[in-house]
Protein backbone atom coordinates (compact mmCIF):
# COMPACT_ATOMS: atom_id res chain seq x y z
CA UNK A 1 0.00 0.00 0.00
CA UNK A 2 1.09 3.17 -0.85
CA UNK A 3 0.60 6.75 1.04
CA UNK A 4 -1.58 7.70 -1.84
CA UNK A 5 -3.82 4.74 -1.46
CA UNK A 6 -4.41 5.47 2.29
CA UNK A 7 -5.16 9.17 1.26
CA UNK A 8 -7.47 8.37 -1.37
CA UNK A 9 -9.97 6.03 0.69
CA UNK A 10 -13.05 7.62 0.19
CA UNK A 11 -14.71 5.98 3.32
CA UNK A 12 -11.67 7.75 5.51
CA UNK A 13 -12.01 11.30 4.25
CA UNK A 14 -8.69 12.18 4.99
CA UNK A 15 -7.80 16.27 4.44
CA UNK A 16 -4.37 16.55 3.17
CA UNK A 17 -2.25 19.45 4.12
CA UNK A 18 1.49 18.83 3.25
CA UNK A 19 1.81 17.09 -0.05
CA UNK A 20 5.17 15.68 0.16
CA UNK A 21 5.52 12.00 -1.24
CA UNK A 22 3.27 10.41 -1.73
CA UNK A 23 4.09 7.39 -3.67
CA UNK A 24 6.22 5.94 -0.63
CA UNK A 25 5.15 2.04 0.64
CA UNK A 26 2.95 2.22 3.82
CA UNK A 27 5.30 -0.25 6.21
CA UNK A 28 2.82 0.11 9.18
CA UNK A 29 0.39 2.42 10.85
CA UNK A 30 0.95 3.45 14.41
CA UNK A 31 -0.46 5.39 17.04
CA UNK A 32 1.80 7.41 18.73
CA UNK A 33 1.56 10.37 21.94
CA UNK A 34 5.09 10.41 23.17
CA UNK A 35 7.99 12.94 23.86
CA UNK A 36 11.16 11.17 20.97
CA UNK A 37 8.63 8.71 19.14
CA UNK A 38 11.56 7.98 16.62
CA UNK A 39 12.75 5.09 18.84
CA UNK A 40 9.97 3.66 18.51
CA UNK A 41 9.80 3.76 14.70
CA UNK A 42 11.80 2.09 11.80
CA UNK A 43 10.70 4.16 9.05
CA UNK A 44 7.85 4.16 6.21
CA UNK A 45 5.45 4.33 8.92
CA UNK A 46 2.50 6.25 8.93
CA UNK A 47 2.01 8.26 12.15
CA UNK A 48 -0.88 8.89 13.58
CA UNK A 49 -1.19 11.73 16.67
CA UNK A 50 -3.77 13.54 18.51
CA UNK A 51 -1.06 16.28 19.82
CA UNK A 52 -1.29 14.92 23.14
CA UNK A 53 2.41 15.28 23.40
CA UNK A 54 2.00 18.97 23.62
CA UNK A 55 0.23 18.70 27.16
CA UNK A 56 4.10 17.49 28.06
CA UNK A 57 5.27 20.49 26.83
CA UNK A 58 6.95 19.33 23.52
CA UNK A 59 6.98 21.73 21.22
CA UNK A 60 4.93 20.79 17.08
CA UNK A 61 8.70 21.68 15.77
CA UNK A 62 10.62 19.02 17.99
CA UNK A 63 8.10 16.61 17.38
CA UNK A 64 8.03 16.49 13.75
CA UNK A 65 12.03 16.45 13.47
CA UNK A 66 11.89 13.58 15.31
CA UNK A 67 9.47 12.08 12.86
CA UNK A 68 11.24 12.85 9.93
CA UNK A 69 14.41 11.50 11.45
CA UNK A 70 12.61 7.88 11.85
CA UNK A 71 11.68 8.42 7.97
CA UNK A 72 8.87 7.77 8.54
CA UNK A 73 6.18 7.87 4.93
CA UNK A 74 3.47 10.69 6.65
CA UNK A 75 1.86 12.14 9.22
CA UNK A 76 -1.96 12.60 10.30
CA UNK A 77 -3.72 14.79 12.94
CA UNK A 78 -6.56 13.71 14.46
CA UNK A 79 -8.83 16.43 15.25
CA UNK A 80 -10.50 16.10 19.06
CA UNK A 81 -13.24 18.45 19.96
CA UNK A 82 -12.86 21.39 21.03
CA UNK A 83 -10.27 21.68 18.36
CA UNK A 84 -11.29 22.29 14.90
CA UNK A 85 -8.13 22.84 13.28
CA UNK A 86 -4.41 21.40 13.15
CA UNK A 87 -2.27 23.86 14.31
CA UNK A 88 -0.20 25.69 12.27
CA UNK A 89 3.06 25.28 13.97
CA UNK A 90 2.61 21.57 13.36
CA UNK A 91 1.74 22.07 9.48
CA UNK A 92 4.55 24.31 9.23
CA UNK A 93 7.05 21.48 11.18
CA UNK A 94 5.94 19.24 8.22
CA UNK A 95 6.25 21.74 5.49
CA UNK A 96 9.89 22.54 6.66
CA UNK A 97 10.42 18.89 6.38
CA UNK A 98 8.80 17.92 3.18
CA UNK A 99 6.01 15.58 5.23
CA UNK A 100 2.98 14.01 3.84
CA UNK A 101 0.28 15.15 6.78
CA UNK A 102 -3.20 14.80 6.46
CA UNK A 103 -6.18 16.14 8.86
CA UNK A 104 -8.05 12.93 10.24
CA UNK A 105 -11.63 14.06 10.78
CA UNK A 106 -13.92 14.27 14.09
CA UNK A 107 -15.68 11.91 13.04
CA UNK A 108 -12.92 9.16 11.88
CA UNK A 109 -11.67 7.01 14.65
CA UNK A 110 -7.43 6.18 14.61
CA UNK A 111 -8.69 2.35 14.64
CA UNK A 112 -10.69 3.35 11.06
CA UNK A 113 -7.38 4.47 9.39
CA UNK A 114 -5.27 1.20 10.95
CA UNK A 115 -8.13 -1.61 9.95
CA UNK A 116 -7.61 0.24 6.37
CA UNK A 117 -4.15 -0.10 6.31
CA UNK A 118 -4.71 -3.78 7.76
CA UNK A 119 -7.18 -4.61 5.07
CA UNK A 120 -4.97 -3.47 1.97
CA UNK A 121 -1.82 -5.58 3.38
CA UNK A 122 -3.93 -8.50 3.79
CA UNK A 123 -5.07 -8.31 0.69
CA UNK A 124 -1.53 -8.12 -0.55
CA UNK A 125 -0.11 -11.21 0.95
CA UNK A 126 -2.96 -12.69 -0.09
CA UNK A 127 -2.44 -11.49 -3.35
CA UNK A 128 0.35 -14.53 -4.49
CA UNK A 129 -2.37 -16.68 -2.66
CA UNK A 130 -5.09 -16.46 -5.08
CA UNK A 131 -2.57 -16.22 -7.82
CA UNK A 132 -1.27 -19.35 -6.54
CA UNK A 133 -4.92 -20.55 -6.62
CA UNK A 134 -5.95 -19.38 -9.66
CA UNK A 135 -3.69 -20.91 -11.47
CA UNK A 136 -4.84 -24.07 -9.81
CA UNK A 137 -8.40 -23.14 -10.78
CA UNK A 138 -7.51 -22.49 -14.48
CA UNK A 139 -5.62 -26.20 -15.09
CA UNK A 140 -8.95 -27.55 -13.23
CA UNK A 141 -11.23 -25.88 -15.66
CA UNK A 142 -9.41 -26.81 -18.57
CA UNK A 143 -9.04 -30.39 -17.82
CA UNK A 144 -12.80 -30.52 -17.64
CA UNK A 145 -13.42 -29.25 -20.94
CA UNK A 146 -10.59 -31.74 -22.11
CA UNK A 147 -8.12 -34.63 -20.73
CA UNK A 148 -4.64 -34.67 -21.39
CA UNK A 149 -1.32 -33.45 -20.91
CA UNK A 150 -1.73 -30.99 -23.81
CA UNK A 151 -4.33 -29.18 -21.65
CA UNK A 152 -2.14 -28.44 -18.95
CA UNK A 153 0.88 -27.68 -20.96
CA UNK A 154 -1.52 -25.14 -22.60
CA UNK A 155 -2.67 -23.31 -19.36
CA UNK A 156 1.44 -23.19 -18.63
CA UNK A 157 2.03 -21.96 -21.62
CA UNK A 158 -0.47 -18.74 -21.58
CA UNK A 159 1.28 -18.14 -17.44
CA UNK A 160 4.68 -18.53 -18.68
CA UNK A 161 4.18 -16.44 -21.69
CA UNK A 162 6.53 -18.84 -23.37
CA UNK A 163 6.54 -22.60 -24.98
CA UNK A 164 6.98 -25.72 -22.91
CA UNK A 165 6.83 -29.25 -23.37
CA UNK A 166 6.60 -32.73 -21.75
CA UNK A 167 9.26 -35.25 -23.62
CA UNK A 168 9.76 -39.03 -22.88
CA UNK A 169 11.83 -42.31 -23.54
CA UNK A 170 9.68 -42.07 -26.64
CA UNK A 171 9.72 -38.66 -28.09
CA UNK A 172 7.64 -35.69 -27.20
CA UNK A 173 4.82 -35.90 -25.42
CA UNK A 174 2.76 -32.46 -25.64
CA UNK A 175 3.57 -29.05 -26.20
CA UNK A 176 6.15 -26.77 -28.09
CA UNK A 177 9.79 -27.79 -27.12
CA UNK A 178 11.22 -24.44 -26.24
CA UNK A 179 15.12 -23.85 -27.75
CA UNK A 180 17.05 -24.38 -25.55
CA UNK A 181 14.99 -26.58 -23.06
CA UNK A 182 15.77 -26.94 -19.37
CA UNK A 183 14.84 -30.27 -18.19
CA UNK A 184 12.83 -30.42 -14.98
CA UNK A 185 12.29 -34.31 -14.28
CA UNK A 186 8.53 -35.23 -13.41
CA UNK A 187 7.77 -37.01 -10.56
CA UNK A 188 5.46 -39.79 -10.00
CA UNK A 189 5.06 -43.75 -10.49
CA UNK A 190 6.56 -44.87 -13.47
CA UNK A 191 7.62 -41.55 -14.27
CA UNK A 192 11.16 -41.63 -14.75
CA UNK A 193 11.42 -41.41 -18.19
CA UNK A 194 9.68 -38.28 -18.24
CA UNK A 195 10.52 -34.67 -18.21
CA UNK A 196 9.28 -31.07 -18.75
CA UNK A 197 11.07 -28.69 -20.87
CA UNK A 198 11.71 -25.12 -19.83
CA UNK A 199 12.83 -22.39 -21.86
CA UNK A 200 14.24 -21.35 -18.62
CA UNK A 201 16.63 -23.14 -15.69
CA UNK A 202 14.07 -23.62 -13.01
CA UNK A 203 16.02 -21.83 -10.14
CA UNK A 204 16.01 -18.45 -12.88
CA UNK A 205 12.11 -18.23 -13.30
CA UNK A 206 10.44 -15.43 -11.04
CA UNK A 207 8.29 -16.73 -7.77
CA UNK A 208 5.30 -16.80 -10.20
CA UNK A 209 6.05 -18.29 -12.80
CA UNK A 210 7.90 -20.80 -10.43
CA UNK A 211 4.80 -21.47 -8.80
CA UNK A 212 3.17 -21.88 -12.17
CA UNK A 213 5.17 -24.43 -12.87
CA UNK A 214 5.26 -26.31 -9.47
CA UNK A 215 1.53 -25.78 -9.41
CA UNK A 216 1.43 -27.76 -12.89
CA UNK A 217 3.89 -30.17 -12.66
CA UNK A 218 1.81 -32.86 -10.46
CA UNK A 219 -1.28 -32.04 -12.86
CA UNK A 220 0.93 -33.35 -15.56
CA UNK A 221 2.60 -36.26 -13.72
CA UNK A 222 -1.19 -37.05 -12.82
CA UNK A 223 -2.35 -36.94 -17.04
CA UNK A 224 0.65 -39.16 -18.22
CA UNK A 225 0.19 -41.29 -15.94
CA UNK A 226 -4.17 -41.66 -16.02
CA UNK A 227 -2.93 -42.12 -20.06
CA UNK A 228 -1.26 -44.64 -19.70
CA UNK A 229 -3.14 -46.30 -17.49
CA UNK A 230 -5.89 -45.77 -20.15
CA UNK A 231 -3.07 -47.04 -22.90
CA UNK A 232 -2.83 -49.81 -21.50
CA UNK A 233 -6.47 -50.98 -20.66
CA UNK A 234 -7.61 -50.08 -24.28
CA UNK A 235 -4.60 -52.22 -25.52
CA UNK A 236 -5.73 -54.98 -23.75
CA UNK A 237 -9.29 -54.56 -25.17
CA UNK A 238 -7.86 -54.32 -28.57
CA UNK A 239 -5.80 -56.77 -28.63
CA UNK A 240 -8.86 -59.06 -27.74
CA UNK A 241 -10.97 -57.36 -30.62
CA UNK A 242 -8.40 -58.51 -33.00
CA UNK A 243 -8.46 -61.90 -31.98
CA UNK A 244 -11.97 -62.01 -31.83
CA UNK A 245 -12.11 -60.88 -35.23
CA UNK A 246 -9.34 -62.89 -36.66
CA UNK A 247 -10.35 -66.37 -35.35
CA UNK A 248 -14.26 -65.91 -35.59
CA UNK A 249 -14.90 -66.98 -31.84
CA UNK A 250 -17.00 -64.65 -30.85
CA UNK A 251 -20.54 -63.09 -32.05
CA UNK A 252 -21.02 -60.08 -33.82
CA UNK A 253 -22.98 -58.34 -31.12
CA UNK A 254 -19.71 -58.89 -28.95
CA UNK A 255 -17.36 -57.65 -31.70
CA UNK A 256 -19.67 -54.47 -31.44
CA UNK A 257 -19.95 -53.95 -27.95
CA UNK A 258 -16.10 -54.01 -27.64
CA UNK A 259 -16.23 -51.40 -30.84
CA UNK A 260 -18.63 -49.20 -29.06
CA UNK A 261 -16.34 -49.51 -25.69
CA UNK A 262 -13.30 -47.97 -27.31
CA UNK A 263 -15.07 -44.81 -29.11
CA UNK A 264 -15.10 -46.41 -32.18
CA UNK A 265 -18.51 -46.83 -34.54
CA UNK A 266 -20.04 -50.02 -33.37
CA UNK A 267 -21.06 -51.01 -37.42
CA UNK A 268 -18.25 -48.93 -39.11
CA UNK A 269 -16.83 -47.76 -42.03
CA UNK A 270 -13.93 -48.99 -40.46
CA UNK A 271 -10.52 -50.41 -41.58
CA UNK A 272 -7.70 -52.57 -40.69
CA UNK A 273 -4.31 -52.21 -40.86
CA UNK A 274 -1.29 -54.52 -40.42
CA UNK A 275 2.46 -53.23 -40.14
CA UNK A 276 4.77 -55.50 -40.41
CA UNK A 277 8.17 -53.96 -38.59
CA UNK A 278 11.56 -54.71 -36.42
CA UNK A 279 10.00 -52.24 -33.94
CA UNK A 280 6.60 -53.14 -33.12
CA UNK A 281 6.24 -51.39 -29.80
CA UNK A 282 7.24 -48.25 -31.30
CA UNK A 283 5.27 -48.15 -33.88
CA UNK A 284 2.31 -49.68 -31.79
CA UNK A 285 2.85 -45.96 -29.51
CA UNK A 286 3.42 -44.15 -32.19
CA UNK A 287 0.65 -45.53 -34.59
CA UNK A 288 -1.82 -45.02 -31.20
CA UNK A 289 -0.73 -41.50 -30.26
CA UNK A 290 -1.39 -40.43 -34.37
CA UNK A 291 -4.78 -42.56 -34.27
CA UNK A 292 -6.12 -40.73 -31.15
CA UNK A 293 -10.20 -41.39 -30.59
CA UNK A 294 -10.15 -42.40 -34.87
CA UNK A 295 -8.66 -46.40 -33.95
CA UNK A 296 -7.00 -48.43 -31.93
CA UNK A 297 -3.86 -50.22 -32.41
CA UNK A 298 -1.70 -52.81 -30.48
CA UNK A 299 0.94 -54.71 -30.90
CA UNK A 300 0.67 -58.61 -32.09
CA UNK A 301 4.25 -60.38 -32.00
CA UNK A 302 6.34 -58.64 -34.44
CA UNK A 303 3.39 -56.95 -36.12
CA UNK A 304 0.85 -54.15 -35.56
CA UNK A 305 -2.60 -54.32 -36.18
CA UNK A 306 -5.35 -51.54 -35.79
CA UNK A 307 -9.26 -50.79 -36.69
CA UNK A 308 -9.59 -46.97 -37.91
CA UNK A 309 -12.15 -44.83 -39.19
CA UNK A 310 -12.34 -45.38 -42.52
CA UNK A 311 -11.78 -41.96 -44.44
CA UNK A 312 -12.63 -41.02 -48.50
CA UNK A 313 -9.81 -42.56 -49.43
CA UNK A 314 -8.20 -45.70 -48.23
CA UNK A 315 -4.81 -44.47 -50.17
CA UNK A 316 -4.19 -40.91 -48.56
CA UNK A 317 -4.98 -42.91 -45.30
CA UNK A 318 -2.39 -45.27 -45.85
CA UNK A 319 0.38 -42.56 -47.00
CA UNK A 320 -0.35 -40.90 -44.12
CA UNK A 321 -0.24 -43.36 -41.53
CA UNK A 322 3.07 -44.78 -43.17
CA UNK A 323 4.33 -41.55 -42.74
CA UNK A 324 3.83 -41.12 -39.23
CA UNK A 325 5.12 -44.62 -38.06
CA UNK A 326 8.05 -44.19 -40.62
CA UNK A 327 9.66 -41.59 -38.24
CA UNK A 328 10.07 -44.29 -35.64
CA UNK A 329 10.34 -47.40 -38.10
CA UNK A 330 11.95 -46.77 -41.34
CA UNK A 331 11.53 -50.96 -42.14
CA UNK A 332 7.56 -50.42 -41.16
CA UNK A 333 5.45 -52.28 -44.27
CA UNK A 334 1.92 -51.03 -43.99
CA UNK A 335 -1.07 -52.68 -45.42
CA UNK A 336 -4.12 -51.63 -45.10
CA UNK A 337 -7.97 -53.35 -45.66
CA UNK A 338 -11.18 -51.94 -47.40
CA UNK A 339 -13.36 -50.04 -45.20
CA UNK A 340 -16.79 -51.78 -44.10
CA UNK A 341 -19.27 -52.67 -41.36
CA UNK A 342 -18.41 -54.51 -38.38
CA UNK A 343 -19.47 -57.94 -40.46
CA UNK A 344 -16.64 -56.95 -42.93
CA UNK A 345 -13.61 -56.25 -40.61
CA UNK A 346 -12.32 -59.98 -40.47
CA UNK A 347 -11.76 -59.58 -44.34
CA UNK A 348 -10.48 -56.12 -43.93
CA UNK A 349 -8.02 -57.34 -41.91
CA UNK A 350 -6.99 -60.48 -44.03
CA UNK A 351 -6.62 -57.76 -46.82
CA UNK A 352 -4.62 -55.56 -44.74
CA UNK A 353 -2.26 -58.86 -44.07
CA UNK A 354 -1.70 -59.51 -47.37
CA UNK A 355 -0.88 -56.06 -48.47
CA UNK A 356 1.62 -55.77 -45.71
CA UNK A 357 3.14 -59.10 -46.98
CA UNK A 358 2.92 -57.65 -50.21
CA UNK A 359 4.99 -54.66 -49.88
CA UNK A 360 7.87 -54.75 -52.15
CA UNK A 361 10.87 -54.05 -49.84
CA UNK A 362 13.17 -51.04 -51.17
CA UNK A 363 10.10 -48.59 -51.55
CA UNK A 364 10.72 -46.23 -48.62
CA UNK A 365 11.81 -45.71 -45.69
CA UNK A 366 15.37 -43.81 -44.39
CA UNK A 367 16.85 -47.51 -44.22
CA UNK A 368 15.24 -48.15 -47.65
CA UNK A 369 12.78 -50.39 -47.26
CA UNK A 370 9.01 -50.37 -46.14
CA UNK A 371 6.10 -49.17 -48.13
CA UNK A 372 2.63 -49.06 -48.14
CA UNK A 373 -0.05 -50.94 -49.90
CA UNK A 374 -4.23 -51.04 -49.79
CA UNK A 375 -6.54 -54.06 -50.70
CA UNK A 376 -7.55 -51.96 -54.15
CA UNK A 377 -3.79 -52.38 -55.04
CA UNK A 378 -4.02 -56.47 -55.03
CA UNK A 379 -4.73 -56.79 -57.77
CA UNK A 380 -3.54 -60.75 -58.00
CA UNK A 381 -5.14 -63.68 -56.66
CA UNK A 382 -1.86 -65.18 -56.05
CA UNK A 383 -1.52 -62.69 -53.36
CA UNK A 384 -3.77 -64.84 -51.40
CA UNK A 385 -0.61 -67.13 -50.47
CA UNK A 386 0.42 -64.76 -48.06
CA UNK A 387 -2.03 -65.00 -45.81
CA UNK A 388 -1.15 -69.00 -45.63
CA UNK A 389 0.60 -70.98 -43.18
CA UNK A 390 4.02 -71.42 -44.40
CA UNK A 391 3.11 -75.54 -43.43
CA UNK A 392 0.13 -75.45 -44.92
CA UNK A 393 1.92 -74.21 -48.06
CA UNK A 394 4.46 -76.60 -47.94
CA UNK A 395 1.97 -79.63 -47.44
CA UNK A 396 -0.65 -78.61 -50.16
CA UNK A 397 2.29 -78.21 -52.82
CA UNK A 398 4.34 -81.07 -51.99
CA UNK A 399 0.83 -83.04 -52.39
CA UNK A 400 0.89 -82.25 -55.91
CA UNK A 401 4.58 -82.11 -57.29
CA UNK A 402 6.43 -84.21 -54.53
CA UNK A 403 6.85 -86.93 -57.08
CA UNK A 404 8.27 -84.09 -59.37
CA UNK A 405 10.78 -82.57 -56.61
CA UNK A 406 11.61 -86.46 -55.76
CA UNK A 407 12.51 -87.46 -59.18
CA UNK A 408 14.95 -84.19 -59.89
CA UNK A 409 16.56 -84.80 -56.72
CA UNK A 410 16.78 -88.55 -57.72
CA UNK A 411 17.38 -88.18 -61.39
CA UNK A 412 19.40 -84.84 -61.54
CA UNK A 413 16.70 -83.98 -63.98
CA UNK A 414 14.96 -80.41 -64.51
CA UNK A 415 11.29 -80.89 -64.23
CA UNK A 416 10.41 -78.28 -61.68
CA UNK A 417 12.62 -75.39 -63.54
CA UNK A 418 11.06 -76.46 -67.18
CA UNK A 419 7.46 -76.14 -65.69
CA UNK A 420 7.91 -72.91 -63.94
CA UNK A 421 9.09 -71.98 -67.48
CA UNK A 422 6.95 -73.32 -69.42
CA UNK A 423 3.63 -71.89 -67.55
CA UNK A 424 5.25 -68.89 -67.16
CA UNK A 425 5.91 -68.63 -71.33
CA UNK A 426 1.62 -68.97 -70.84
CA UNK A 427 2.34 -72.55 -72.44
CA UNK A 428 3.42 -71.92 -75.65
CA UNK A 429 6.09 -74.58 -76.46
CA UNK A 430 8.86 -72.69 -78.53
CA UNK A 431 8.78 -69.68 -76.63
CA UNK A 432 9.74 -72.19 -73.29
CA UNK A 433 11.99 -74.20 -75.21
CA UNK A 434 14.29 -70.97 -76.31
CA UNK A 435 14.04 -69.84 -73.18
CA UNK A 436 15.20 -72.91 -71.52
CA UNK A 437 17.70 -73.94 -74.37
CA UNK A 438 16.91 -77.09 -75.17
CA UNK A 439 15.04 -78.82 -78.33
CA UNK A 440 11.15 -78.38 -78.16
CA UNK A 441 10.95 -82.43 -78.18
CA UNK A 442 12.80 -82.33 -75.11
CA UNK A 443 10.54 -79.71 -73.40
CA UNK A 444 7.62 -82.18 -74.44
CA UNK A 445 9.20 -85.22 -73.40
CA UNK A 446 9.58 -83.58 -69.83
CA UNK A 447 6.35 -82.01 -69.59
CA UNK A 448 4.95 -85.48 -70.48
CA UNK A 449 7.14 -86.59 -67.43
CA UNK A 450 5.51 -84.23 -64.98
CA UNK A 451 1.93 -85.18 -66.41
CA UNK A 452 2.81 -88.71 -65.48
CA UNK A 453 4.04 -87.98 -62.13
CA UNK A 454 1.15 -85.66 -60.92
CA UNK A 455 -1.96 -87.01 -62.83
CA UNK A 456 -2.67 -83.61 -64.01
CA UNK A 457 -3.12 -83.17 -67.66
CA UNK A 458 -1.08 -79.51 -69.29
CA UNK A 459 -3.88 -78.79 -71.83
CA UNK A 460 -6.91 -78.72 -68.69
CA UNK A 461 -6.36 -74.92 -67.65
CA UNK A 462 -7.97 -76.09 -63.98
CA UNK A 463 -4.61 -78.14 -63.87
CA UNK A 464 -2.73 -75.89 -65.29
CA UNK A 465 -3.75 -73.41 -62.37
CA UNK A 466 -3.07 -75.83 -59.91
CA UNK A 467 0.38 -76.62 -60.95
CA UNK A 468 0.95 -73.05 -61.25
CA UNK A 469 -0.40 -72.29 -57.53
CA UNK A 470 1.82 -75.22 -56.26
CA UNK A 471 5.09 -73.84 -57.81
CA UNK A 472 4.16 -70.49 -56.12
CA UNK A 473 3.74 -71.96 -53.03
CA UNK A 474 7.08 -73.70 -53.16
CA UNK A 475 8.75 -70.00 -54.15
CA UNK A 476 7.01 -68.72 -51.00
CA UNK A 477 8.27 -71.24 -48.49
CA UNK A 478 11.66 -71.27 -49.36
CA UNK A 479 11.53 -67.32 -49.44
CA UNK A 480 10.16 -67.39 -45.62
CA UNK A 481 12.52 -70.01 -45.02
């Protein structure tokens, strides 16, 4: 408080005589009737007297001095009845001195002008108080209009006047990483890992925006740690809804309910997605954080699957997703399914298997390889071999050319390699034969070999096919092999 506020409090009605200054901090307010007050004083007081002093004798002059030696910020006169004025030796003590003093009314009590004083310097050290608590109350607010670390960080942000950020073992977290950040570790359970960026050292902020941050640090530990929590129920939920969807075991009522429980439509459009990578629980964070309340992903061995809105276009969708994980995975081979109802997802999700497996390697990625690749771009039934068990594979093909493999390996001979060539050449004879180098006779004599060895006949084109798929099959196995 300063003298200025005291003087302009309307309810005190306080007559000002001297005008000296008046912009001096108010330390304390005392009452004081006594010959050498000074010792009493340690300066920026206000003084407040009735001039009973002067029934001891002490003269307005020696009085004042005394005041103005103690430094003190002003000077009032109370006004007792009979007395109507202050007297002018007093005024002209204060004048000599350059002394605030101000007439205190008949009608104004000492006690008035002290509770005013009181009031103002309560309401000063309340002041970082309800600072203190405001701040509180505006993180509070926030979080109920939204969730999240990013809400907090926000609220910091606008008190700090400057960016922050929360970073962990993973990569940023929320915010704007200020340059240079100051780390300020978090605390709280499973927390180590985490950190919030300053632009300043902590020890250098001011005591507000210290208590800014102090007041918003456990509101953050508190978010990270509620989403992860959350994290890690939903991946557990997930990770059910993919099996579920997968293996069929379930009803489609359930598949919906568990839909509807993670905030996703509960009869689509929705998609799956597969990513086939060497760091699935990175890319199962990252692919979650980008997905937000639009899917769900989790991690499945060395893959990672996920359900997401489907959007106008299934391409754009995939770029973009690819993109995101790519930062963390630069080997991540995305694949993603045609959009559809809940009914739909299982073969969404096959389709998003076998694009992933489909990827050509060498496509993108900063280690070059990776890719991306929807269900509209398979455009080959022989795709549908990656989505086979690898002993499956192996059984169904050796059913039909094991005699073949058997007599090559026996013989020496070159059955298998002439047939690959020869369906591949679409069956026309002399195209195989140049290909393979040898006399056309001899590329009939050993396709008459196979025919006798499998039972299948060259000319049928449902044989044909079959011996085709086989030799496919074969490639494939030895490839995952």
């Amino acid at each position: 408080m300063l003298v200025e506020d005291l003087l302009a409090d309307e309810e005190l009605s306080l007559d000002v005589r001297v005008r000296g200054d008046v912009t001096r901090p108010v330390r304390w307010v005392h009452t004081i009737e006594i010959n050498a007050p000074a010792r009493f004083l340690r300066g920026g007081e206000v003084v407040l007297t009735a001039g009973v002093w002067r029934t001891a004798g002490v003269r307005a002059r020696d009085f004042v001095a005394d005041l103005a030696s103690a430094d003190v910020a002003a000077v009032g006169f109370g006004l007792v009845p009979p007395e109507t004025e202050v007297p002018e030796d007093f005024l002209e003590a204060a004048r000599e001195h350059g002394l605030t003093c101000f007439v205190v009314g008949v009608e104004v009590a000492f006690l008035q002008v002290v509770q005013a004083f009181v009031s103002s310097k309560r309401a000063e050290w309340e002041r970082p108080l309800r600072r203190h608590l405001d701040q509180h109350d505006a993180i509070v607010a926030a979080l109920r209009l939204r969730r999240g670390v990013g809400t907090v960080i926000s609220v910091l942000e606008r008190q700090l006047a400057d960016p922050v950020a929360v970073r962990g073992s993973a990569g940023l977290i929320a915010g704007r990483p200020p340059s240079p950040g100051h780390p300020v570790p978090l605390v709280g359970e499973g927390l180590a890992d985490a950190e919030l960026l300053l632009p300043v050292p902590l020890e250098e902020l001011d005591v507000e925006q210290h208590a800014a941050v102090m007041q918003a640090m456990p509101f953050i530990a508190l978010e990270i740690e509620r989403s992860r929590a959350v994290r890690a129920t939903e991946l557990r939920y997930a990770w059910e809804l993919f099996e579920w969807v997968e293996t069929g075991t379930v009803g489609l009522e359930t598949v919906r309910t568990r839909l509807h429980s993670l905030g996703l439509p509960s009869d689509g459009p929705l998609a799956a997605v597969v990513v086939r990578t060497g760091a699935p629980e990175a890319v199962s964070a990252r692919l979650g954080e980008v997905l937000g309340t639009d899917g769900v992903a989790a991690r499945r061995g060395d893959e990672v699957v996920a359900f997401v809105r489907g959007g106008d276009s299934v391409p754009e969708l995939a770029r973009g997703l690819h993109r995101s994980v790519g930062g963390v995975s630069g080997d991540a081979r995305l694949g993603m399914g045609a959009p559809g109802s809940a009914a739909e997802l299982r073969v969404s999700l096959l389709q998003a298997a076998h694009a992933a497996e489909a990827v050509p390697t060498g496509t993108a990625g900063p280690s070059g390889s990776g890719g991306w690749m929807t269900h509209e771009q398979l455009s080959s039934p022989t795709l549908l071999l990656a989505a086979q068990d690898p002993e499956l594979l192996a059984a169904t093909s050796r059913a039909l050319l094991g005699s073949v493999l058997e007599h090559d390996q026996r013989r020496g001979t070159e059955l298998i390699p002439s047939l690959r060539v020869f369906l591949d050449a679409g069956g026309r004879w002399q195209e195989a034969a140049r290909a393979l180098h040898v006399h056309i006779n001899t590329l009939r004599h050993r396709m008459g070999r196979v025919e006798e060895l499998t039972g299948r006949a060259l000319s049928h084109t449902p044989d044909r096919v079959d011996l085709y798929l086989a030799l496919r099959a074969i490639r494939q196995t030895r490839d995952s092999s």
